[in-house]
C-alpha atoms as a PDB file:
ATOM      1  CA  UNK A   1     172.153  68.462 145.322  1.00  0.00           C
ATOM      2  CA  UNK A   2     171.469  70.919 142.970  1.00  0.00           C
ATOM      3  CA  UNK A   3     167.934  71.965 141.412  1.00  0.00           C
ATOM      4  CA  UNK A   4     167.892  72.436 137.700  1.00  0.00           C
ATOM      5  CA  UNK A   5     163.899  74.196 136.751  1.00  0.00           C
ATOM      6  CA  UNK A   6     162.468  72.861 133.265  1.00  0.00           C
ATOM      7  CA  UNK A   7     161.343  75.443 130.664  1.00  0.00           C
ATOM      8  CA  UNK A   8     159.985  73.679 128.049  1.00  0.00           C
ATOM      9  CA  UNK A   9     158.971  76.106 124.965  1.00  0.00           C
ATOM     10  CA  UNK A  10     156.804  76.186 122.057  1.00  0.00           C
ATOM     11  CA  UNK A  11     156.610  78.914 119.986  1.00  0.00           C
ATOM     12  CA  UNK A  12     158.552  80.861 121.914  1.00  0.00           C
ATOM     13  CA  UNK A  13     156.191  80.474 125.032  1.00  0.00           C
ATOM     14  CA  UNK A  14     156.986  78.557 128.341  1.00  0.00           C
ATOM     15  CA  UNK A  15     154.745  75.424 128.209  1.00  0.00           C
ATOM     16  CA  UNK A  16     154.349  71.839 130.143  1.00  0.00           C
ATOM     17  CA  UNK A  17     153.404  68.755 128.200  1.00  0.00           C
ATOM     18  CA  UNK A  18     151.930  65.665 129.994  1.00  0.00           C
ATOM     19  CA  UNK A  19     154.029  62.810 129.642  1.00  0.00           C
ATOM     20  CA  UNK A  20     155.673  64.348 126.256  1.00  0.00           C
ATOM     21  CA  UNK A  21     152.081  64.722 124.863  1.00  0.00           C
ATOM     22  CA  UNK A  22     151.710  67.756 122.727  1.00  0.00           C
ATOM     23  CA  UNK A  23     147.970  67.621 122.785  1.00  0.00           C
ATOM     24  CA  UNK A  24     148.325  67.889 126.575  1.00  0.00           C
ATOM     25  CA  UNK A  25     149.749  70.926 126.476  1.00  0.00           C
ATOM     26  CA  UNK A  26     149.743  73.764 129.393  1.00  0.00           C
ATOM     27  CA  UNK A  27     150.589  77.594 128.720  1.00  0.00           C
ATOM     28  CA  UNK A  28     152.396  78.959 132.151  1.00  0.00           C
ATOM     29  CA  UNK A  29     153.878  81.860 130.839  1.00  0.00           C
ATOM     30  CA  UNK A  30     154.988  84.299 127.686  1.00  0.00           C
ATOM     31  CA  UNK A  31     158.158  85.238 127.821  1.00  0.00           C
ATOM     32  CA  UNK A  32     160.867  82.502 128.946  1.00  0.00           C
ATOM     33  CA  UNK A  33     163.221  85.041 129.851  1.00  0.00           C
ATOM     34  CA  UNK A  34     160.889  86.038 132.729  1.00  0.00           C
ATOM     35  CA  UNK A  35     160.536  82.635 134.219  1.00  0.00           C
ATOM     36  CA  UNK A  36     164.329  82.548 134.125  1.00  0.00           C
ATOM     37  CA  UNK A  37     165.116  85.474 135.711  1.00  0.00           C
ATOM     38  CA  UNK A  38     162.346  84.291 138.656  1.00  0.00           C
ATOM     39  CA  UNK A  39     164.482  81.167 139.299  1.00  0.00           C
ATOM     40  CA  UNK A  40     167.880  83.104 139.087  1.00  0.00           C
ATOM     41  CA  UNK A  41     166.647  85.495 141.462  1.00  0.00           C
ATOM     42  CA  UNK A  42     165.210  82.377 143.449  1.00  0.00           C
ATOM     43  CA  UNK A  43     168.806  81.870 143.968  1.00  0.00           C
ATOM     44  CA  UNK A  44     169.036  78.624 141.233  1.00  0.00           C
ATOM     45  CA  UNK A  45     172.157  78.814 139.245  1.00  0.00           C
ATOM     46  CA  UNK A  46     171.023  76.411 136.611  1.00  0.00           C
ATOM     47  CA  UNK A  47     168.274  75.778 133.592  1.00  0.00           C
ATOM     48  CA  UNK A  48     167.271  72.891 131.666  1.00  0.00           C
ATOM     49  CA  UNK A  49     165.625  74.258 128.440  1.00  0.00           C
ATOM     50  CA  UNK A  50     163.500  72.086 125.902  1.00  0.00           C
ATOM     51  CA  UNK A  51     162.974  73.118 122.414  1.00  0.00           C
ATOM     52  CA  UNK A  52     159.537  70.967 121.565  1.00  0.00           C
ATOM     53  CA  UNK A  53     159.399  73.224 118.527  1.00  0.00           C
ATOM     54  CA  UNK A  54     162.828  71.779 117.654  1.00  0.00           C
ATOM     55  CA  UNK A  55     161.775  67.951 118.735  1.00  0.00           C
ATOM     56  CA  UNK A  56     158.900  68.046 116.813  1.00  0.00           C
ATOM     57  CA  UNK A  57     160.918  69.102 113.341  1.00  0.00           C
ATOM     58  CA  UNK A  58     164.118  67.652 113.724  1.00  0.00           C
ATOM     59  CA  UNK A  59     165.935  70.819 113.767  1.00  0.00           C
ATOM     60  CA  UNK A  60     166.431  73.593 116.367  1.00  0.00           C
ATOM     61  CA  UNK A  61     163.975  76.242 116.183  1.00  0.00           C
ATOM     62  CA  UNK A  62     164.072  78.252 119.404  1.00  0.00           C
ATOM     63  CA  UNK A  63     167.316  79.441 119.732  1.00  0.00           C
ATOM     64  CA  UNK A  64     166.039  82.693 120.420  1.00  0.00           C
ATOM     65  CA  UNK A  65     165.089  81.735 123.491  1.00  0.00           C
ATOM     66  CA  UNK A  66     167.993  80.189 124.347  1.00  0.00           C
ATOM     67  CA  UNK A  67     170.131  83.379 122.866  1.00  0.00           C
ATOM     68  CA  UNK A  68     167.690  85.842 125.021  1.00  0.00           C
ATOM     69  CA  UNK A  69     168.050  84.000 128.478  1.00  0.00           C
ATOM     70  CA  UNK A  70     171.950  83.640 128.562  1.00  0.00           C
ATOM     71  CA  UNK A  71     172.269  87.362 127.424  1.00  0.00           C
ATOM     72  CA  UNK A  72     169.851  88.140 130.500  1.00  0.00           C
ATOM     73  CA  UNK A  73     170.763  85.556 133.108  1.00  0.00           C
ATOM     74  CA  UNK A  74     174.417  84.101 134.231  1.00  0.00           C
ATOM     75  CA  UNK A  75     172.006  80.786 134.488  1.00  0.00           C
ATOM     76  CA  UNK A  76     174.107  77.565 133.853  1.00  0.00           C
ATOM     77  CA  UNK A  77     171.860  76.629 130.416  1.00  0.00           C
ATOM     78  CA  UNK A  78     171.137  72.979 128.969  1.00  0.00           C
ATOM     79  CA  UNK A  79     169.240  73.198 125.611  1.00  0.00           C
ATOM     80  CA  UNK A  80     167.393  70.195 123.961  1.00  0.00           C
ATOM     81  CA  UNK A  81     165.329  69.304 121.363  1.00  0.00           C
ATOM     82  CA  UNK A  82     165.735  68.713 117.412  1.00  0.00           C
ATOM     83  CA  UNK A  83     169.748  68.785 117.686  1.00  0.00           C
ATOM     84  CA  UNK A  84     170.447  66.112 114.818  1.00  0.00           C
ATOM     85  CA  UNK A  85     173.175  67.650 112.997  1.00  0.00           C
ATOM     86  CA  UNK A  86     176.444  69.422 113.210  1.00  0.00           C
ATOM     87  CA  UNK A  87     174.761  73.043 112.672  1.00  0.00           C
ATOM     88  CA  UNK A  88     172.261  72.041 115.247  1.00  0.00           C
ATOM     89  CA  UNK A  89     175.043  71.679 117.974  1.00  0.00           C
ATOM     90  CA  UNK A  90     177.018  74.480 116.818  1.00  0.00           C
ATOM     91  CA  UNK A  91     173.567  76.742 116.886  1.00  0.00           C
ATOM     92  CA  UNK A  92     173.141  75.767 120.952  1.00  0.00           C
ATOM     93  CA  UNK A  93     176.538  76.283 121.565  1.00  0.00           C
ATOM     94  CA  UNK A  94     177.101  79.274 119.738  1.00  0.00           C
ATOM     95  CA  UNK A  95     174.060  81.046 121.364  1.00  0.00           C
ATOM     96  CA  UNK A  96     174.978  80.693 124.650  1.00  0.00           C
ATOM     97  CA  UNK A  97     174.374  76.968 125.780  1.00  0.00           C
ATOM     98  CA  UNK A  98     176.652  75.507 128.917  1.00  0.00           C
ATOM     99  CA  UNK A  99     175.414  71.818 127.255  1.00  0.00           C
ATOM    100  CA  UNK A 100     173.688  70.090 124.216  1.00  0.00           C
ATOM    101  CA  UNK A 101     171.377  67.719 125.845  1.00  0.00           C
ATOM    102  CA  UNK A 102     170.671  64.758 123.385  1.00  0.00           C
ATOM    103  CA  UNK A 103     168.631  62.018 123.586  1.00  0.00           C
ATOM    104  CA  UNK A 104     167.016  60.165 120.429  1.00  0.00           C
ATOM    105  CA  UNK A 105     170.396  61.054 117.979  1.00  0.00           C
ATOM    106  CA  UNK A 106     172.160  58.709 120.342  1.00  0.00           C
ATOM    107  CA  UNK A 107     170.108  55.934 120.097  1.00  0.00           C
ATOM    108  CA  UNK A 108     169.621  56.169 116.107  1.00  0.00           C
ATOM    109  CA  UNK A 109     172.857  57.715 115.240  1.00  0.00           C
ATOM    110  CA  UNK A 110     175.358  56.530 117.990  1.00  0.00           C
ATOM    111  CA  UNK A 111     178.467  57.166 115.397  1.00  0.00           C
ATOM    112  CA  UNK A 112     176.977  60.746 115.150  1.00  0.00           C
ATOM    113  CA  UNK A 113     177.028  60.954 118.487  1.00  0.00           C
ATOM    114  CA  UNK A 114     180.635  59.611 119.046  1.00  0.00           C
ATOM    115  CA  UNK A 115     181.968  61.712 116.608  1.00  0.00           C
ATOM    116  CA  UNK A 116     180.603  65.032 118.522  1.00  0.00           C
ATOM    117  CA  UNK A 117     181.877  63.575 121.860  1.00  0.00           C
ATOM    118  CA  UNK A 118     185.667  63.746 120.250  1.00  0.00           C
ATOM    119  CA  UNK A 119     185.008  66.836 117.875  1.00  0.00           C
ATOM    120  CA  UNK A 120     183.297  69.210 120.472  1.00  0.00           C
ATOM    121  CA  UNK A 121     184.489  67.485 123.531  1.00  0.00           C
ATOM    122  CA  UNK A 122     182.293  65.245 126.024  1.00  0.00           C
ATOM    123  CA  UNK A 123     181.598  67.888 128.549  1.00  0.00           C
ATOM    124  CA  UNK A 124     179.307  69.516 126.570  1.00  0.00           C
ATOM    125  CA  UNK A 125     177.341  67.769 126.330  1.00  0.00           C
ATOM    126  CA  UNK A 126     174.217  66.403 128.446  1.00  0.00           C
ATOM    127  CA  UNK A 127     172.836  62.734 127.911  1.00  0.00           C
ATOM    128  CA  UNK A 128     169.342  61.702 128.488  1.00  0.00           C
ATOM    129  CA  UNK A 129     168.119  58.907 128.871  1.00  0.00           C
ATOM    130  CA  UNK A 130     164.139  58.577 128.501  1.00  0.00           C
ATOM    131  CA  UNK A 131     163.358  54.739 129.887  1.00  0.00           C
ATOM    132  CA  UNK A 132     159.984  52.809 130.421  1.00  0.00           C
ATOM    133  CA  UNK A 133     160.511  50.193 132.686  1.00  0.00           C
ATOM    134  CA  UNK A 134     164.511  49.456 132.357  1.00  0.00           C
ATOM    135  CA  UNK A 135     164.360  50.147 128.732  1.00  0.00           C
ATOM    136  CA  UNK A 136     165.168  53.231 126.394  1.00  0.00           C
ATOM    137  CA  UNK A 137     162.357  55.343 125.345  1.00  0.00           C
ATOM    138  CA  UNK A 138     162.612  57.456 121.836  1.00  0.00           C
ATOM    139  CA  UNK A 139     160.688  59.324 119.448  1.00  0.00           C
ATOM    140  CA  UNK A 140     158.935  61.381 122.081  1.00  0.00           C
ATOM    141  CA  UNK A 141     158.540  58.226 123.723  1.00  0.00           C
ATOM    142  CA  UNK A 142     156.268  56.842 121.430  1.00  0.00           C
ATOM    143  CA  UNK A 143     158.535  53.810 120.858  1.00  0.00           C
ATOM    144  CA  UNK A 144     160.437  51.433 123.128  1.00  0.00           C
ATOM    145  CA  UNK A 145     163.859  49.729 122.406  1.00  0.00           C
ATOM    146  CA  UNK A 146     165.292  46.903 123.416  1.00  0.00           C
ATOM    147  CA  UNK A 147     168.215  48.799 124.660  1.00  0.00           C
ATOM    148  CA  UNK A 148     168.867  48.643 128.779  1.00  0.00           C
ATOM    149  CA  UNK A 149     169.640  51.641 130.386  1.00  0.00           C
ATOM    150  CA  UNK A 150     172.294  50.496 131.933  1.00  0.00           C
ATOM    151  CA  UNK A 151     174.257  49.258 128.494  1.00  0.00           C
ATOM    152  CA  UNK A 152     173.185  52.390 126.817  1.00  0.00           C
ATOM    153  CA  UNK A 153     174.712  54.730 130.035  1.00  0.00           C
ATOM    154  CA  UNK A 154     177.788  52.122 130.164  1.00  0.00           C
ATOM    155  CA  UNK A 155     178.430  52.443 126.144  1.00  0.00           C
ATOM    156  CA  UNK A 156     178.621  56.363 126.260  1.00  0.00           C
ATOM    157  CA  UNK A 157     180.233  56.624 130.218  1.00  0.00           C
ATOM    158  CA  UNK A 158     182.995  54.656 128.335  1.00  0.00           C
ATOM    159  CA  UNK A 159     183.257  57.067 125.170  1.00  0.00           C
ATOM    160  CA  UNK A 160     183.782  59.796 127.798  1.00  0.00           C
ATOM    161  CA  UNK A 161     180.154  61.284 128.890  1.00  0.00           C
ATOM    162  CA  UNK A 162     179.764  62.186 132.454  1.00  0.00           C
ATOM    163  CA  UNK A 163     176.643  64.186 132.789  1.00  0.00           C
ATOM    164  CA  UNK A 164     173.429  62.363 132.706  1.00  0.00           C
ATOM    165  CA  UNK A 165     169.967  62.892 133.628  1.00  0.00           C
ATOM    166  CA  UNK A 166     167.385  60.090 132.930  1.00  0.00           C
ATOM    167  CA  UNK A 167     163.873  60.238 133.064  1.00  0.00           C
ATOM    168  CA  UNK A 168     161.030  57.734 133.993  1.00  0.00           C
ATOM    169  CA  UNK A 169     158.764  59.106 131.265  1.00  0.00           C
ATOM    170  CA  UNK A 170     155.680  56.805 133.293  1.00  0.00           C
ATOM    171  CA  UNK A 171     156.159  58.834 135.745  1.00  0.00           C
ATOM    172  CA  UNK A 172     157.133  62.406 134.085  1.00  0.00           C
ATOM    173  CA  UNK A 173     154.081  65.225 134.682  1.00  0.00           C
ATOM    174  CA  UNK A 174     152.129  63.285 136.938  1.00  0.00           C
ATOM    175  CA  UNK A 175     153.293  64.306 140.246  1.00  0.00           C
ATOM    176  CA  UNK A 176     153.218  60.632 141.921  1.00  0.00           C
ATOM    177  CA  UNK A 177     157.207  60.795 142.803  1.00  0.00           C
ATOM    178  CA  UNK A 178     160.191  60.231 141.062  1.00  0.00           C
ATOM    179  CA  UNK A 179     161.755  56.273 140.696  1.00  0.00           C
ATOM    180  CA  UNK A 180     164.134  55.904 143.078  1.00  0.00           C
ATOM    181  CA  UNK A 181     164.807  52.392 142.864  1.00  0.00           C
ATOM    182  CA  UNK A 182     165.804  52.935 139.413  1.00  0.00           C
ATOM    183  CA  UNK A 183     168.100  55.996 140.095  1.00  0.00           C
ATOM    184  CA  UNK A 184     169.536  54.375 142.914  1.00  0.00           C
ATOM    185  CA  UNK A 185     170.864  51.087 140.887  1.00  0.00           C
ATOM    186  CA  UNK A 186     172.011  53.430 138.027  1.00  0.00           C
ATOM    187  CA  UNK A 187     174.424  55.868 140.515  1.00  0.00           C
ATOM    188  CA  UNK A 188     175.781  52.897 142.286  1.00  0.00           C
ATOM    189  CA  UNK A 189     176.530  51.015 139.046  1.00  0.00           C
ATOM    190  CA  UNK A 190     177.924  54.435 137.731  1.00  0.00           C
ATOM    191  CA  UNK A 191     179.045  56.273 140.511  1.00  0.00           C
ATOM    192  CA  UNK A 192     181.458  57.843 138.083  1.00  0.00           C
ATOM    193  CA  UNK A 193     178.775  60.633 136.682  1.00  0.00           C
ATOM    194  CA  UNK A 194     177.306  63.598 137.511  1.00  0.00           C
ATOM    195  CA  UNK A 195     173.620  62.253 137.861  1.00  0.00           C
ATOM    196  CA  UNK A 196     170.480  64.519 137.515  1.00  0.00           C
ATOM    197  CA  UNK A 197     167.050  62.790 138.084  1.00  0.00           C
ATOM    198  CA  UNK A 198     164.213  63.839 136.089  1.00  0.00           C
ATOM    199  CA  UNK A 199     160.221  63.167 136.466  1.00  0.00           C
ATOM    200  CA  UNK A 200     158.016  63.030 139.024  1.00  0.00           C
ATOM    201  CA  UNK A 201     158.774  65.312 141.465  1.00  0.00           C
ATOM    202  CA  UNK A 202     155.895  66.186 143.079  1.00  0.00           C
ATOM    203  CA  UNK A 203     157.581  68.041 146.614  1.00  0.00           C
ATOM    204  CA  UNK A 204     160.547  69.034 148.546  1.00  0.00           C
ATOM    205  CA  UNK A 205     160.397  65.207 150.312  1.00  0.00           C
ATOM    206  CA  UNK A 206     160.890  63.938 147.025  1.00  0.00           C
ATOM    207  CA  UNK A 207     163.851  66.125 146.212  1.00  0.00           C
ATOM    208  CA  UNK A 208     165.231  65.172 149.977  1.00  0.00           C
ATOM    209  CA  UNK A 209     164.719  61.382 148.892  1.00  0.00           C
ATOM    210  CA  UNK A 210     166.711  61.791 145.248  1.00  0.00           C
ATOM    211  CA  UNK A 211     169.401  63.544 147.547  1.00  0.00           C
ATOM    212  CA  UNK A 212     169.634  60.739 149.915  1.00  0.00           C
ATOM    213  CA  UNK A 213     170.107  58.184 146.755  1.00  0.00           C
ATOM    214  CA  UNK A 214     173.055  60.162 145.617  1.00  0.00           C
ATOM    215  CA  UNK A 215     171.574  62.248 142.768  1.00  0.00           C
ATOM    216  CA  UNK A 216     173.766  65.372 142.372  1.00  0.00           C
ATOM    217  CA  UNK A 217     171.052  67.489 140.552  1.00  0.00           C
ATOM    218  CA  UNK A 218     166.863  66.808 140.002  1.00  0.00           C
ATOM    219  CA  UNK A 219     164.747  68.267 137.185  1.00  0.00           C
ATOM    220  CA  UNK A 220     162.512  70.176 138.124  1.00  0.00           C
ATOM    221  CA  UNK A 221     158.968  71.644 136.022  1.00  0.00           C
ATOM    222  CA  UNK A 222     155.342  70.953 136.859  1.00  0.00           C
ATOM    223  CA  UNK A 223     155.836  71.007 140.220  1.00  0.00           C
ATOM    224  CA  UNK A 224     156.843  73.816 140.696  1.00  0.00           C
ATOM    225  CA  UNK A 225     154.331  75.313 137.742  1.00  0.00           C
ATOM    226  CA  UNK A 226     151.349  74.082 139.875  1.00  0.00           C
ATOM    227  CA  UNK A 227     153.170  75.592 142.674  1.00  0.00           C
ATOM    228  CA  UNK A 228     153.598  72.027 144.311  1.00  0.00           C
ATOM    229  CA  UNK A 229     156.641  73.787 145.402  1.00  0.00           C
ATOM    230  CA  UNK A 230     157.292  76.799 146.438  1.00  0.00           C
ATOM    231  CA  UNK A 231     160.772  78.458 144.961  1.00  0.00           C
ATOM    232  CA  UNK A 232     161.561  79.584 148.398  1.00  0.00           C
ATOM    233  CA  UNK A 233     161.169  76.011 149.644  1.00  0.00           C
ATOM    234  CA  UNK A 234     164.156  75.461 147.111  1.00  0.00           C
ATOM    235  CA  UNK A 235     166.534  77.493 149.538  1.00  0.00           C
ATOM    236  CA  UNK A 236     167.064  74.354 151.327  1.00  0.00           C
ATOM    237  CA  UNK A 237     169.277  72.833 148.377  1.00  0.00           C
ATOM    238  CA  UNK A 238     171.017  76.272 147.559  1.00  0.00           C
END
């Protein structure tokens, strides 16, 4: 299983939010690129990389960031946050992102959606899927459709997506474990995808748990920013 480390940024600084909260917000660290290069030389290949900036205004703002740490790092990069149009994807792409992660444009705007899929090609992009209970989660998670999971992950597996990471957002920045149950059902209904767990994580026996389930990759951030694990613990997955 691989470990993907969260570095969520606003204004240009490596943050954590409780629970997508931006009043809850944590200051770890400066410069991004910094924090990268700690988990590359940690031996983690990979990097999932928020833009709350961009979430917050509907538009990508820290591509910077994003631009900075593939230049400096052969990190695998994910980049999220405010992509809603074409320029938006061609942006993360353009400055060095391995995926577009999208979330709320594929709830609101599944044609948009579709028509990147066949335009820019499914495999690069990321899905998320943000759920309370079984449901879908948007807007920061402010809002709850009526949408299942599993319809939502079953509409897009069929237009071609295969890497997915969901996230219990009860559970995300709380440290009280991740939901396996919920993972579990979702890889053995779809064992088809490449699925990365996010939310939760609290310690290595959690990430030895997801890895038992069949995850192929967990999320991981305020863990290991409260140093709930150690990156040399993280040796064990490399």
């Amino acid at each position: 299983m691989q470990i993907i480390p969260a570095i969520d940024i606003i204004e240009g600084k490596c943050v954590r939010l409780t629970q997508g909260d931006y009043s809850q917000k944590t200051i770890y660290n400066e410069n991004p690129v910094e924090v990268a290069k700690e988990f590359e030389n940690a031996g983690l290949k990979r990097l999932h990389l928020v833009d709350l900036d961009g979430a917050k205004a509907g538009e990508v703002k820290n591509w910077q960031v994003l631009e900075n740490i593939a230049n400096q790092t052969d990190m695998i990069i994910d980049f999220g946050g405010g992509i809603k149009k074409d320029k938006d994807v061609d942006i993360v792409l353009n400055s060095g992102a391995s995926f577009a992660t999208i979330g709320s444009i594929a709830v609101k705007n599944p044609d948009l959606f579709k028509y990147w899929i066949k335009t820019y090609g499914a495999e690069l992009f990321l899905l998320g899927a943000d759920v309370k209970g079984e449901n879908i989660a948007i807007d920061g998670w402010l809002n709850t459709t009526d949408i299942s999971v599993f319809n939502f992950l079953e509409d897009y597996i069929q237009a071609g997506i295969t890497n997915v990471f969901c996230t219990d957002v009860s559970k995300d920045g709380l440290l009280q474990g991740p939901s396996i149950d919920l993972y579990k059902r979702i890889i053995e209904k779809f064992p088809q995808i490449f699925f990365i767990a996010s939310g939760g994580v609290s310690n290595v026996d959690d990430l030895k748990e997801l890895e038992e389930i069949g995850c192929n990759a967990a999320i991981v951030g305020k863990a290991i920013y409260e140093q709930k694990i150690e990156l040399e613990e993280l040796t064990y997955f490399i």
